[in-house]
PDB file of N, CA and C in Angstrom:
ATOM      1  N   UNK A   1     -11.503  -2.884 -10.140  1.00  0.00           N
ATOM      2  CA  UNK A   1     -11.682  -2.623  -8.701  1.00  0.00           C
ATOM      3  C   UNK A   1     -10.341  -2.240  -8.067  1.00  0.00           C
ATOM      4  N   UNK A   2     -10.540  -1.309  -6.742  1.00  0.00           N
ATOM      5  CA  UNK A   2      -9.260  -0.922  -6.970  1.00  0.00           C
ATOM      6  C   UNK A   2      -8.946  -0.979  -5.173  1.00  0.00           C
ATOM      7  N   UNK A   3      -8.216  -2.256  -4.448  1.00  0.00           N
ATOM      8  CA  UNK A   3      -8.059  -2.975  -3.166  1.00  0.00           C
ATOM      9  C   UNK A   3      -6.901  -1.712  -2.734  1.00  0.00           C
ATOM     10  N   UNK A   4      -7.242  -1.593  -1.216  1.00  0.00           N
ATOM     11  CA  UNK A   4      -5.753  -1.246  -0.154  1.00  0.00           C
ATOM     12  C   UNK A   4      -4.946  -2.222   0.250  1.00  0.00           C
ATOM     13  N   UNK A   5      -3.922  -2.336  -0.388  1.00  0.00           N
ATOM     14  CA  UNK A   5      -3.241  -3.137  -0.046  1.00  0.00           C
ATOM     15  C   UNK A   5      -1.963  -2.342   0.800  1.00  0.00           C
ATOM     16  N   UNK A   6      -1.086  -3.003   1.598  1.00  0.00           N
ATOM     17  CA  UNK A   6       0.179  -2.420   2.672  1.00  0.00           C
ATOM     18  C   UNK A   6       1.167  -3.018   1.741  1.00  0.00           C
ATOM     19  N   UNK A   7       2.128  -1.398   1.514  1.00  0.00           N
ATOM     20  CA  UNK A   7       3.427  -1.796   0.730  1.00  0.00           C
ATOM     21  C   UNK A   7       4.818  -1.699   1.952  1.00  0.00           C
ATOM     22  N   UNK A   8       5.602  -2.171   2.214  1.00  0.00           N
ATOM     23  CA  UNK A   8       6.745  -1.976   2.908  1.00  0.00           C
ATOM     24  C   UNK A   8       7.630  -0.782   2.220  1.00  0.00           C
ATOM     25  N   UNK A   9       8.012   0.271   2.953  1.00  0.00           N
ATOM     26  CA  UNK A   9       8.969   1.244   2.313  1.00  0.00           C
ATOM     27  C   UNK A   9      10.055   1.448   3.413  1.00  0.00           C
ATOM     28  N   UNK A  10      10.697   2.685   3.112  1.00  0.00           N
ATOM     29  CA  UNK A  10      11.694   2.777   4.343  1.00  0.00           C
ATOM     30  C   UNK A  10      11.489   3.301   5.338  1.00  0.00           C
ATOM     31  N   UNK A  11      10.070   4.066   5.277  1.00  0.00           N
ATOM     32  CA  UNK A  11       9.395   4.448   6.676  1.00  0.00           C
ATOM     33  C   UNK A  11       8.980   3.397   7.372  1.00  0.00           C
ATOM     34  N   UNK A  12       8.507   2.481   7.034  1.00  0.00           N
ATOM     35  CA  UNK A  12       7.747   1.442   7.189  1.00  0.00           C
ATOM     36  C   UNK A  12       6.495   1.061   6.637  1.00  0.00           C
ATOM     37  N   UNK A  13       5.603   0.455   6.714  1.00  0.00           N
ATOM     38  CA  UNK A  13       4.086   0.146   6.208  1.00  0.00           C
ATOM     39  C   UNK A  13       3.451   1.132   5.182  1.00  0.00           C
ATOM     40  N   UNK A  14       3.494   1.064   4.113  1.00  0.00           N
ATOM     41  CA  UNK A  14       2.576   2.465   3.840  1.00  0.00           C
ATOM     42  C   UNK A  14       1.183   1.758   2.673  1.00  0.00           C
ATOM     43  N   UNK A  15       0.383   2.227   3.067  1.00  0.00           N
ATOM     44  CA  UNK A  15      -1.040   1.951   2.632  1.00  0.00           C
ATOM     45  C   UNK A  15      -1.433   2.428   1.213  1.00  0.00           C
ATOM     46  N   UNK A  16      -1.491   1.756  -0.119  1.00  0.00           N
ATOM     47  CA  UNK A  16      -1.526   2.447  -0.934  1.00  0.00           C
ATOM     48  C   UNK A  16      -2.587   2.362  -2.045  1.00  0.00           C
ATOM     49  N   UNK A  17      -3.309   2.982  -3.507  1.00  0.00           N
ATOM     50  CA  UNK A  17      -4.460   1.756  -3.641  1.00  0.00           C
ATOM     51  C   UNK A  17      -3.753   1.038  -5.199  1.00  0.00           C
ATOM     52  N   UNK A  18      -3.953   0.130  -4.582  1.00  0.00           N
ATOM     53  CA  UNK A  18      -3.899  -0.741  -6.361  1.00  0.00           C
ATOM     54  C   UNK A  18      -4.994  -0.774  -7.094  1.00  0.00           C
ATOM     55  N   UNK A  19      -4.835  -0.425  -8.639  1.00  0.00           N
ATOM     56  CA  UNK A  19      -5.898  -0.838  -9.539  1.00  0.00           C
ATOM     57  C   UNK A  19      -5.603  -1.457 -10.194  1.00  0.00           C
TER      58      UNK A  19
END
């Protein structure tokens, strides 16, 4: 299964998918 999880970068917040 594969969740959105929020990663911190240097833009800020970025939304990415984990599997």
């Amino acid at each position: 299964d594969a969740e959105i999880v929020k990663q911190e970068s240097d833009v800020g917040p970025e939304p990415y998918q984990a599997v």
